[in-house]
C-alpha atoms as a PDB file:
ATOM      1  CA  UNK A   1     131.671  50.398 -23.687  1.00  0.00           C
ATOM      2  CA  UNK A   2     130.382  49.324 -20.485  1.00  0.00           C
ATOM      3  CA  UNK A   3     127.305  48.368 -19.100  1.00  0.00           C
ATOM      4  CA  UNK A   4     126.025  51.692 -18.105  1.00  0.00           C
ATOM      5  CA  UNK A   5     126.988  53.109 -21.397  1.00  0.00           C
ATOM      6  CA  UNK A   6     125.486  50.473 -23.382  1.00  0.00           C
ATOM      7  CA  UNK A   7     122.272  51.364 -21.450  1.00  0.00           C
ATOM      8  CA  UNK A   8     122.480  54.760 -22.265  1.00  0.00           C
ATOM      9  CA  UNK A   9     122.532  54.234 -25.739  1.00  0.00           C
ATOM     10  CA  UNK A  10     119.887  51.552 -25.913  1.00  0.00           C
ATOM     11  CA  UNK A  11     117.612  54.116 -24.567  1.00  0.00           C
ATOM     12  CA  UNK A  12     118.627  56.690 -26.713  1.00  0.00           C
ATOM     13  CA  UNK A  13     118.263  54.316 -29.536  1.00  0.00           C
ATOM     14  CA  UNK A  14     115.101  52.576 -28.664  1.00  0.00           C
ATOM     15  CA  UNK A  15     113.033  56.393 -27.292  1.00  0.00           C
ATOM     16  CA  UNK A  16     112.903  54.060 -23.700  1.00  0.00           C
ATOM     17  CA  UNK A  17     114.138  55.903 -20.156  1.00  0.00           C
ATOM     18  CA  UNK A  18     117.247  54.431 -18.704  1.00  0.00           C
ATOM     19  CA  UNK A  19     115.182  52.689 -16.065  1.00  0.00           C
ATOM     20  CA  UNK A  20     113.216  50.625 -19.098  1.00  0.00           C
ATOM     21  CA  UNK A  21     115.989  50.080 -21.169  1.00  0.00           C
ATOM     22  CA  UNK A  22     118.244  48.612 -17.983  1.00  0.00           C
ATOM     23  CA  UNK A  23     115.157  46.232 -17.560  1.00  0.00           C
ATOM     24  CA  UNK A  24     115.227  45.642 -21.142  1.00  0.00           C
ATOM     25  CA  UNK A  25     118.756  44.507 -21.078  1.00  0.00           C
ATOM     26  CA  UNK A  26     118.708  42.684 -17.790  1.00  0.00           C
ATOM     27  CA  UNK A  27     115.913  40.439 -19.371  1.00  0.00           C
ATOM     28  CA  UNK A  28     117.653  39.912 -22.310  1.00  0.00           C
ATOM     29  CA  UNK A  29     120.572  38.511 -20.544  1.00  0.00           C
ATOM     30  CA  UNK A  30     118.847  36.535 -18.211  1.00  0.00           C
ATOM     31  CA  UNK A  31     117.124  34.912 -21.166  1.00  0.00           C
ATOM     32  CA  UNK A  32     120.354  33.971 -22.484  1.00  0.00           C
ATOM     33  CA  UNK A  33     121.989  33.216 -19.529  1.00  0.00           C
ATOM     34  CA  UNK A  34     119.130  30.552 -18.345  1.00  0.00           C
ATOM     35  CA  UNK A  35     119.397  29.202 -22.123  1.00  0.00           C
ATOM     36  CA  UNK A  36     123.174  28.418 -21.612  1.00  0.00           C
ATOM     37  CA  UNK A  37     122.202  27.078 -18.281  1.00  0.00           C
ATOM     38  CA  UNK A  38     119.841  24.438 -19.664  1.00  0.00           C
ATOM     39  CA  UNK A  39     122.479  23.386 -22.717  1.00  0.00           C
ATOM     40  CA  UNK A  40     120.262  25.083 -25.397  1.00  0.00           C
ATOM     41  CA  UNK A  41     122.370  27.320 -27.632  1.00  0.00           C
ATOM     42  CA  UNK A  42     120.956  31.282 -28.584  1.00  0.00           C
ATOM     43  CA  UNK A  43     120.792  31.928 -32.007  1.00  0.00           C
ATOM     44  CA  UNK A  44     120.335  35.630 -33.248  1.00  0.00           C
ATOM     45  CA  UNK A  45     120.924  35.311 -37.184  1.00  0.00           C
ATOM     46  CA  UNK A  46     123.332  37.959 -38.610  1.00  0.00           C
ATOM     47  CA  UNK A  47     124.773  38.359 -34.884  1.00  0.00           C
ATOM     48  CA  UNK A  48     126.463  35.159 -33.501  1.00  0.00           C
ATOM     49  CA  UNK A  49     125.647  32.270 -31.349  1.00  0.00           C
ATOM     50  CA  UNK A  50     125.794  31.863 -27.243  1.00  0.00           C
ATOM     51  CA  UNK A  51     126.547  27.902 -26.894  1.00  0.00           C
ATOM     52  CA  UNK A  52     128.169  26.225 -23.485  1.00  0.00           C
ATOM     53  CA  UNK A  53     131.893  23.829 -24.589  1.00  0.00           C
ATOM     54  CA  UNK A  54     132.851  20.876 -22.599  1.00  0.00           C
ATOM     55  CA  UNK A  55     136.546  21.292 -22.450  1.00  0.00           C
ATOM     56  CA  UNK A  56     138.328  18.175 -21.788  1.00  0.00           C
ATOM     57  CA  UNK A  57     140.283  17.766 -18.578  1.00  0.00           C
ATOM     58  CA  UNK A  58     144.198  18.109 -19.408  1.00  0.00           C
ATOM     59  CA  UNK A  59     147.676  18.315 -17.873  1.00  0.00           C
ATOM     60  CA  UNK A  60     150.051  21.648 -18.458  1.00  0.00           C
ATOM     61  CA  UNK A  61     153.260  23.338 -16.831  1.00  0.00           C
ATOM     62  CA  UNK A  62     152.685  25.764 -14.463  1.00  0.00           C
ATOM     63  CA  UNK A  63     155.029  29.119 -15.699  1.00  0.00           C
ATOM     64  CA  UNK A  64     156.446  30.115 -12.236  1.00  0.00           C
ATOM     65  CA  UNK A  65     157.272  26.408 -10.842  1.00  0.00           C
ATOM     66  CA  UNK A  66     157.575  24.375 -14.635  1.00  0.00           C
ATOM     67  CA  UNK A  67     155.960  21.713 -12.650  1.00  0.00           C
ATOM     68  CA  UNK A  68     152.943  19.978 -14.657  1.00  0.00           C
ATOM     69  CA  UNK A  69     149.584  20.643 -13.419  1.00  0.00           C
ATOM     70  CA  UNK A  70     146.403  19.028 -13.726  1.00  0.00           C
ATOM     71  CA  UNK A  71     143.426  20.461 -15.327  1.00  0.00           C
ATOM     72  CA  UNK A  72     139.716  19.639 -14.776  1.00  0.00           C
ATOM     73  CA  UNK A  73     137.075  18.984 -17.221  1.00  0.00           C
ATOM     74  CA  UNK A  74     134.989  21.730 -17.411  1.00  0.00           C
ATOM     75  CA  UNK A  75     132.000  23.228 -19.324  1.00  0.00           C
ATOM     76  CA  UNK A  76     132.836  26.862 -20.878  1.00  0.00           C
ATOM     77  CA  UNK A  77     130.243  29.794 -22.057  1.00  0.00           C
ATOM     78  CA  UNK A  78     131.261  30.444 -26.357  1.00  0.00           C
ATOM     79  CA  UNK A  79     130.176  33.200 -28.540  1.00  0.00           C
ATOM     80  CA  UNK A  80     130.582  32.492 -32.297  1.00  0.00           C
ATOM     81  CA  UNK A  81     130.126  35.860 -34.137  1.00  0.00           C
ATOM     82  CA  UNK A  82     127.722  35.596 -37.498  1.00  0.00           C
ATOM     83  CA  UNK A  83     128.965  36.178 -41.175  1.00  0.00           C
ATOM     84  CA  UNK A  84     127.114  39.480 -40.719  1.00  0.00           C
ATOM     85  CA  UNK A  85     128.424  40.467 -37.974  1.00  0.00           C
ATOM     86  CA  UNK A  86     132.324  39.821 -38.948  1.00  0.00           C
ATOM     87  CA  UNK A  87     131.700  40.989 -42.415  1.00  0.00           C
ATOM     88  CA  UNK A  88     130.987  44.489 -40.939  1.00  0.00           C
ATOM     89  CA  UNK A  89     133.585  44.757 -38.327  1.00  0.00           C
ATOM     90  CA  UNK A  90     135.994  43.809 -41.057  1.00  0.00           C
ATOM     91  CA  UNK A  91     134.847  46.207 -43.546  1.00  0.00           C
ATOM     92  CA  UNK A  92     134.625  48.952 -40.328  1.00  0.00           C
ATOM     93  CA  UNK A  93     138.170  48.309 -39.168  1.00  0.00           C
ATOM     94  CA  UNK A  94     139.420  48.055 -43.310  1.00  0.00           C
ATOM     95  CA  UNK A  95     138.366  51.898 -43.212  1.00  0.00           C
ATOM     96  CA  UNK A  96     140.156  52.691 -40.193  1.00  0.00           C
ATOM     97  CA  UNK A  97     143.597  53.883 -40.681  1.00  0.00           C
ATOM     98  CA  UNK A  98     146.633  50.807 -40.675  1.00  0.00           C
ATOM     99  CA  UNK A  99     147.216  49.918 -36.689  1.00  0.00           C
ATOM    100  CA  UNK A 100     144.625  51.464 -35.228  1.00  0.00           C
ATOM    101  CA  UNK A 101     141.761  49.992 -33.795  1.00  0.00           C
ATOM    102  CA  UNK A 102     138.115  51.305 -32.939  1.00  0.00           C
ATOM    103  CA  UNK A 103     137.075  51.924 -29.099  1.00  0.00           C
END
């Protein structure tokens, strides 16, 4: 699902026109976006959690030359799903038939 469809649904969900529910999304994602921006981590209980990782800086082989590169240090956006959340994708995908996967 993209964007656009995601909004489409939110407004069907929520009785909102596409125009509000757009707005409605673009807020919510700017909240969580300047949250991440500050350090503070987004906490939506059942969901997941939106936290920033420092990842160390750290040497590895490029593929193509097998020459060792250096990595920076950097700080990473993380989503950690909630119990909830993974409890009902896994119960979801244990109905679906072996191998296949829901788009």
């Amino acid at each position: 699902m993209n964007k656009g469809e995601f909004i489409d649904r939110l407004a069907e969900k929520s009785n909102l026109t596409k125009k509000e529910a757009r707005k409605l999304l673009d807020n919510v994602l700017d909240l969580v976006q300047d949250s991440l921006l500050t350090g503070d981590e987004v906490k939506l209980v059942g969901f997941g959690k939106f936290a920033v990782r420092a990842r160390k800086a750290s040497s590895r082989i490029n593929p193509q030359t097998k020459r060792p590169i250096q990595v920076e240090a950097k700080v990473v956006p993380l989503f950690k799903p909630g119990k909830e959340l993974k409890r009902r994708i896994e119960k979801a995908l244990k109905a679906a038939p072996k191998g296949v996967t829901r788009k």
